[in-house]
Protein backbone atom coordinates (compact mmCIF):
# COMPACT_ATOMS: atom_id res chain seq x y z
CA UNK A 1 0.00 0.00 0.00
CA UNK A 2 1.09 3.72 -1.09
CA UNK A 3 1.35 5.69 1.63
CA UNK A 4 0.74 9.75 0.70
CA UNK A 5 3.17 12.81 2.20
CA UNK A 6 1.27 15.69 3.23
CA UNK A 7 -2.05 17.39 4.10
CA UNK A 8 -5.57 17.17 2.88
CA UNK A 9 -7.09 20.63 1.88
CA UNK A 10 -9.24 20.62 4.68
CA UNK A 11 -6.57 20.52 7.37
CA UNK A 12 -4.92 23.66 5.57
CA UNK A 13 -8.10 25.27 5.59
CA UNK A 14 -8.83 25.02 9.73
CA UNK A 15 -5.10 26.16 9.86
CA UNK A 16 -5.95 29.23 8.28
CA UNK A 17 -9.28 29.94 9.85
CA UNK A 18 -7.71 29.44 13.14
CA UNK A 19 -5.06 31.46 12.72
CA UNK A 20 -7.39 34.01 11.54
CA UNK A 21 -9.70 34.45 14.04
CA UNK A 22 -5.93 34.62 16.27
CA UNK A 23 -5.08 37.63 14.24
CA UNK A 24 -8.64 39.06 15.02
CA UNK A 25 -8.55 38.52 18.65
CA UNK A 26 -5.06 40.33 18.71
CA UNK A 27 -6.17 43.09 16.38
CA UNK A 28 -9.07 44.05 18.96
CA UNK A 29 -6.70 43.59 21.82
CA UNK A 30 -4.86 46.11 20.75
CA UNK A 31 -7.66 48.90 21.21
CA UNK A 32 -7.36 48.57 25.11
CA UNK A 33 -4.05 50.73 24.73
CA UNK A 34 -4.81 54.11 25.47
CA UNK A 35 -1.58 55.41 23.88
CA UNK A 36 -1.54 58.69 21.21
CA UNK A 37 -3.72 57.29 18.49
CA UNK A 38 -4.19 58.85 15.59
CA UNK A 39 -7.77 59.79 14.00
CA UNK A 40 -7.24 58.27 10.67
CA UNK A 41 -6.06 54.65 12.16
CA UNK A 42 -8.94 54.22 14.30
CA UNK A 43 -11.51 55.26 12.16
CA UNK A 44 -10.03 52.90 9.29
CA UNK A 45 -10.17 50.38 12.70
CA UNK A 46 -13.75 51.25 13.62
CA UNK A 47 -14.94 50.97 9.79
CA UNK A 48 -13.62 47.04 10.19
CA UNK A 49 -15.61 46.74 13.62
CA UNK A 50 -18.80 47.80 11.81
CA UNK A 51 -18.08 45.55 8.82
CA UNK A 52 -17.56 42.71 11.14
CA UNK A 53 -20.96 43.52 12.44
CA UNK A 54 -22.59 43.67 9.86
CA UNK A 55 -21.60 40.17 8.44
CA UNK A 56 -22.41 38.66 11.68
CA UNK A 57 -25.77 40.02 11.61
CA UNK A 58 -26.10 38.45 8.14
CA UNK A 59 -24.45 35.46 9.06
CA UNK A 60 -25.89 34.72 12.19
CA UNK A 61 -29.81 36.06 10.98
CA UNK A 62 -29.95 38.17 13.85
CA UNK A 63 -29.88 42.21 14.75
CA UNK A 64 -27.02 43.54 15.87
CA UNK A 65 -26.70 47.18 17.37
CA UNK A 66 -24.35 49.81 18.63
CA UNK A 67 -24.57 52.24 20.90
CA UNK A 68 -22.26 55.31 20.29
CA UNK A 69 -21.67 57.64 23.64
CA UNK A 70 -19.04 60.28 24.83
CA UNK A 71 -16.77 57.63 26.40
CA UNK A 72 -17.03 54.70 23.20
CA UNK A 73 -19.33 52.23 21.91
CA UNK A 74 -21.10 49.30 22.98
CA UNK A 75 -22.22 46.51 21.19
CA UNK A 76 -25.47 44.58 21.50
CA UNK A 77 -27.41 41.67 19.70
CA UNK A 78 -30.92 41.35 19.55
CA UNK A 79 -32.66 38.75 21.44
CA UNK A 80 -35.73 37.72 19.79
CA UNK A 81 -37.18 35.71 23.07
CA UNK A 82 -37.51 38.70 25.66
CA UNK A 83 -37.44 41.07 22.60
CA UNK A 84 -34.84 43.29 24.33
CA UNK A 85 -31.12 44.37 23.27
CA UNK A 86 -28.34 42.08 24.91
CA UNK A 87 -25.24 44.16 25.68
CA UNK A 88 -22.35 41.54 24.00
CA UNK A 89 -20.21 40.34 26.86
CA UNK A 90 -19.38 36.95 25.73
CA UNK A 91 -17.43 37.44 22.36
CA UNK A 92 -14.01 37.10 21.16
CA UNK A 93 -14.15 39.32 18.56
CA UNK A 94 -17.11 42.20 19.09
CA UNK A 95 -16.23 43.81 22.23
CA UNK A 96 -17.45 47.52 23.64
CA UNK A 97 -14.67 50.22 22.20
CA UNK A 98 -12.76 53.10 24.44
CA UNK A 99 -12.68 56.08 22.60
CA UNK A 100 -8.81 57.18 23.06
CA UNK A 101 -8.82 60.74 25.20
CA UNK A 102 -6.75 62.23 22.61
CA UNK A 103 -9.49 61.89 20.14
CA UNK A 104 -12.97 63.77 19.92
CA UNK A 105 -16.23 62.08 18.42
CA UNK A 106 -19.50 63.54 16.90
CA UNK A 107 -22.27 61.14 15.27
CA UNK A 108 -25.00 62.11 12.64
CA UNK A 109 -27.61 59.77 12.09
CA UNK A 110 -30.09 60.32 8.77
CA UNK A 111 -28.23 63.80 8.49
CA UNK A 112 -29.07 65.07 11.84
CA UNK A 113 -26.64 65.98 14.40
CA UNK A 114 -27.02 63.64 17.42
CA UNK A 115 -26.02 64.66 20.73
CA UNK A 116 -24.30 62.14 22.26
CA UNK A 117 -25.03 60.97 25.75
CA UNK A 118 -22.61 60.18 28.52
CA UNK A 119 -23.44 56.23 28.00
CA UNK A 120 -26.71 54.18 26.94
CA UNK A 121 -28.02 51.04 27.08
CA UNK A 122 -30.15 50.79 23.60
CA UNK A 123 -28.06 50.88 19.98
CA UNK A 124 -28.54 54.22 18.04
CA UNK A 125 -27.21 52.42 14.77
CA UNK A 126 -28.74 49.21 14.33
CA UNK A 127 -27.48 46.70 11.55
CA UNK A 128 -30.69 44.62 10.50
CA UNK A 129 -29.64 40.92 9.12
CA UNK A 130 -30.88 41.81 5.64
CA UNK A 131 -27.52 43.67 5.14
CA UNK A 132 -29.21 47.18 6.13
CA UNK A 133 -28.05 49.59 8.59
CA UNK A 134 -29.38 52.96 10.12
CA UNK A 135 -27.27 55.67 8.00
CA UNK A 136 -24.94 57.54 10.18
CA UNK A 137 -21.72 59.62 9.88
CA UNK A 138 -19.24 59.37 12.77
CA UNK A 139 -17.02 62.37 12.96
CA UNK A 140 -13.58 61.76 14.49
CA UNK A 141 -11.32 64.46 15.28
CA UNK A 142 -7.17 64.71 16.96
CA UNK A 143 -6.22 68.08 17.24
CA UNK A 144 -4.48 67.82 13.44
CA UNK A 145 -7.04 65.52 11.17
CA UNK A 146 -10.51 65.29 10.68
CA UNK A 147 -11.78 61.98 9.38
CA UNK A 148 -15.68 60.81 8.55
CA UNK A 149 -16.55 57.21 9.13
CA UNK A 150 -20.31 56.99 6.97
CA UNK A 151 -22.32 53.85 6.98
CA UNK A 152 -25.12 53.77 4.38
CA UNK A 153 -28.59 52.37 4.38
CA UNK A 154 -27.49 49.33 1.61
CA UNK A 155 -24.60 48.66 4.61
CA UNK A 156 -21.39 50.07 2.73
CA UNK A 157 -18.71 51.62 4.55
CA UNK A 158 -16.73 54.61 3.62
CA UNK A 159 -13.74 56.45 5.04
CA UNK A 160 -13.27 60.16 3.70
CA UNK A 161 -10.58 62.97 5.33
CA UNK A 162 -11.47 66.50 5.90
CA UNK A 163 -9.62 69.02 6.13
């Protein structure tokens, strides 16, 4: 009998999955640093949060929401049994953001200014699991760069720098 040398395409596949969802986890670690960040890397960082919630929503046929305050976002799912908003505690990979202190936030939603509360416990931008999303433009400032994070309705993301 012929024995075969290597591995099957299935075992490189969980390899790279794995090592993935590592690179993930240690991407979203990283946030917890409060050091000088600047406003163009964490809104290109935040764009990625909201595109990873909006695929789970899709993928997981359920509602996701955030909740942007003064202090950062929080991230919920909704749970259809009690028909409330679950804040997400249990994830690896959606966890509640810390806005950095050397950065200053303003949110839109639909083209209105939205004042921002000191925290809150229901999502202001909530991405459906048909692929839509409320419409919103985050505004996030340093004291040198001005950058606009928009999500649209059809649940694109853009990143645009003002000046």
């Amino acid at each position: 009998m012929l024995k075969k040398k290597g591995f099957t395409f299935i075992e490189i596949m969980v390899v790279l999955v794995i090592i993935a969802i590592m690179a993930t986890v240690v991407g979203l670690s990283l946030s917890a640093f409060n050091v000088k960040i600047k406003s163009g890397p964490f809104t290109y960082y935040l764009k990625q949060i909201f595109e990873l919630v909006e695929e789970r929503a899709i993928l997981e046929q359920n509602d996701f929401g955030a909740c942007i305050h003064k202090k950062g976002i929080k991230l919920y799912r909704y749970n259809q049994v009690k028909s409330s908003w679950i804040l997400i505690r249990d994830s690896t990979d959606l966890k509640s953001i810390i806005f950095p202190d050397t950065l200053s936030v303003e949110l839109n939603i639909d083209k209105q200014q939205h004042r921002l509360a000191d925290n809150c416990n229901d999502p202001n931008i909530i991405f459906n699991n048909g692929g839509f999303i409320t419409p919103f433009e985050l505004i996030i400032k340093d004291k040198n760069n001005y950058f606009l994070l928009i999500g649209d309705y059809g649940g694109g993301f853009s990143v645009n720098q003002k000046s």
